[in-house]
Protein backbone atom coordinates (compact mmCIF):
# COMPACT_ATOMS: atom_id res chain seq x y z
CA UNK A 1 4.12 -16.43 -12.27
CA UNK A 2 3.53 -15.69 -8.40
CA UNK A 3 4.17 -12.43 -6.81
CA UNK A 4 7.62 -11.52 -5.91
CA UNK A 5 6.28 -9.84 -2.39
CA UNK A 6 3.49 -11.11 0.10
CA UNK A 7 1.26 -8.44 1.30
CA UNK A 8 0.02 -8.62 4.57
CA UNK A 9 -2.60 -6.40 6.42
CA UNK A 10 -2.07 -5.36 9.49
CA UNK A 11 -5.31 -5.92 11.52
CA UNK A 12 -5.67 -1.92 11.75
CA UNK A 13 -5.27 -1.70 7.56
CA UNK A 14 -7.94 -4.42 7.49
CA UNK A 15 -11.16 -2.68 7.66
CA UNK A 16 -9.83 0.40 5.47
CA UNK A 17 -8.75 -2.12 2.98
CA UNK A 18 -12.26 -3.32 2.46
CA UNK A 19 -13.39 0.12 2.26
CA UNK A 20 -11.28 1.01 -0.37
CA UNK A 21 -12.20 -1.99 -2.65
CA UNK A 22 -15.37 -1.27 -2.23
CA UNK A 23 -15.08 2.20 -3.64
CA UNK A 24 -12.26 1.75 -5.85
CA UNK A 25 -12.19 -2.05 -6.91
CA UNK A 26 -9.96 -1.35 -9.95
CA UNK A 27 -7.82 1.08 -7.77
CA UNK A 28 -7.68 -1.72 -5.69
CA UNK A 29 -6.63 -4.15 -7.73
CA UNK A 30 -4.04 -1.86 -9.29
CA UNK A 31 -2.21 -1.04 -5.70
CA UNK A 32 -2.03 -4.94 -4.83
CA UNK A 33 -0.36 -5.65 -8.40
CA UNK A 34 1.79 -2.94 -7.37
CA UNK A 35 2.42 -4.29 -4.09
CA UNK A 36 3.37 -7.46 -5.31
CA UNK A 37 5.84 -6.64 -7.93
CA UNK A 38 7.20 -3.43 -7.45
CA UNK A 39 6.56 -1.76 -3.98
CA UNK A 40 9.72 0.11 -3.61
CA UNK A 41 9.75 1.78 -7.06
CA UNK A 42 9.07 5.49 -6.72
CA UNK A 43 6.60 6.77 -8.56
CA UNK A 44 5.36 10.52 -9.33
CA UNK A 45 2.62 11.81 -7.83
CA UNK A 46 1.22 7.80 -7.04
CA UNK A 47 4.27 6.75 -4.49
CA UNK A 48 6.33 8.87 -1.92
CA UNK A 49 8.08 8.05 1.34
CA UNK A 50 6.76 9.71 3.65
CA UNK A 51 8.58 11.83 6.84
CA UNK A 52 8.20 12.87 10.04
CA UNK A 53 6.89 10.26 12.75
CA UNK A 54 5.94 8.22 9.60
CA UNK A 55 9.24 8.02 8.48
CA UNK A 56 10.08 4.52 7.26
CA UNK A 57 6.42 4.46 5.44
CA UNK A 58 6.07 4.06 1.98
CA UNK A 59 2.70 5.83 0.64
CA UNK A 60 0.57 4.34 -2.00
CA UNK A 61 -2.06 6.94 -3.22
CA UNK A 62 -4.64 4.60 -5.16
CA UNK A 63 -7.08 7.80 -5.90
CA UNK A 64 -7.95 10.87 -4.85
CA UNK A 65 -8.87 10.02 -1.54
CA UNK A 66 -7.85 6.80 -0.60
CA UNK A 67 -4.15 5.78 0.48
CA UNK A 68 -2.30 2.92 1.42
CA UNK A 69 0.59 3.02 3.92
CA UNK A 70 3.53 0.36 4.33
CA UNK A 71 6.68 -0.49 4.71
CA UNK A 72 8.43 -3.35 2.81
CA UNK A 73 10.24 -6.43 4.48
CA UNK A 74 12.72 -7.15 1.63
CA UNK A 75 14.93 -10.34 3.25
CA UNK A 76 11.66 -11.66 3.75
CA UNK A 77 9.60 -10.78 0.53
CA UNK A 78 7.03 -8.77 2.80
CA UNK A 79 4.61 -6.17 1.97
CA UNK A 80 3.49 -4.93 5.83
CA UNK A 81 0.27 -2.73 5.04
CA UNK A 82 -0.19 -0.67 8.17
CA UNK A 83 -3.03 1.73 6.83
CA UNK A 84 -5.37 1.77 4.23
CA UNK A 85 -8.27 4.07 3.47
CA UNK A 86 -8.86 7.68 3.32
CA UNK A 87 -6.32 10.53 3.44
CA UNK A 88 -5.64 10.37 7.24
């Protein structure tokens, strides 16, 4: 069954994308399912939107460290990643 949502990367996200797979592959892996199927669904402690001059942002926390922001395009089944990597 495809994915209900296409993630994109913004070319910023790009680079902290790869550095988050590389020290979190099943993290990784985890937060694109999730981005695929379910990227609005709130989740304790893992997803929050976020405030302030972020506002509009969805956060992703994959570990730890490591966090994915986005926002999602729903009329056309987009996933716009504008940061990933380490707490900013």
């Amino acid at each position: 069954m495809p994915p209900d949502y296409d993630v994109r990367l913004r070319k910023q996200a790009a680079k902290g994308w790869s550095v988050v797979c590389a020290r979190d592959p099943q993290g990784a892996t985890e937060a694109l399912r999730f981005l695929q199927t379910t990227p609005e669904r709130r989740v304790p402690g893992k997803v929050k939107k976020l405030k302030g001059k972020l506002q509009g942002l969805l956060q992703y926390d994959v570990n730890y460290s490591d966090r994915i922001q986005y926002w999602v395009d729903r009329e056309s089944q987009i996933v716009w990643v504008e940061y990933a990597g380490p707490h900013p």
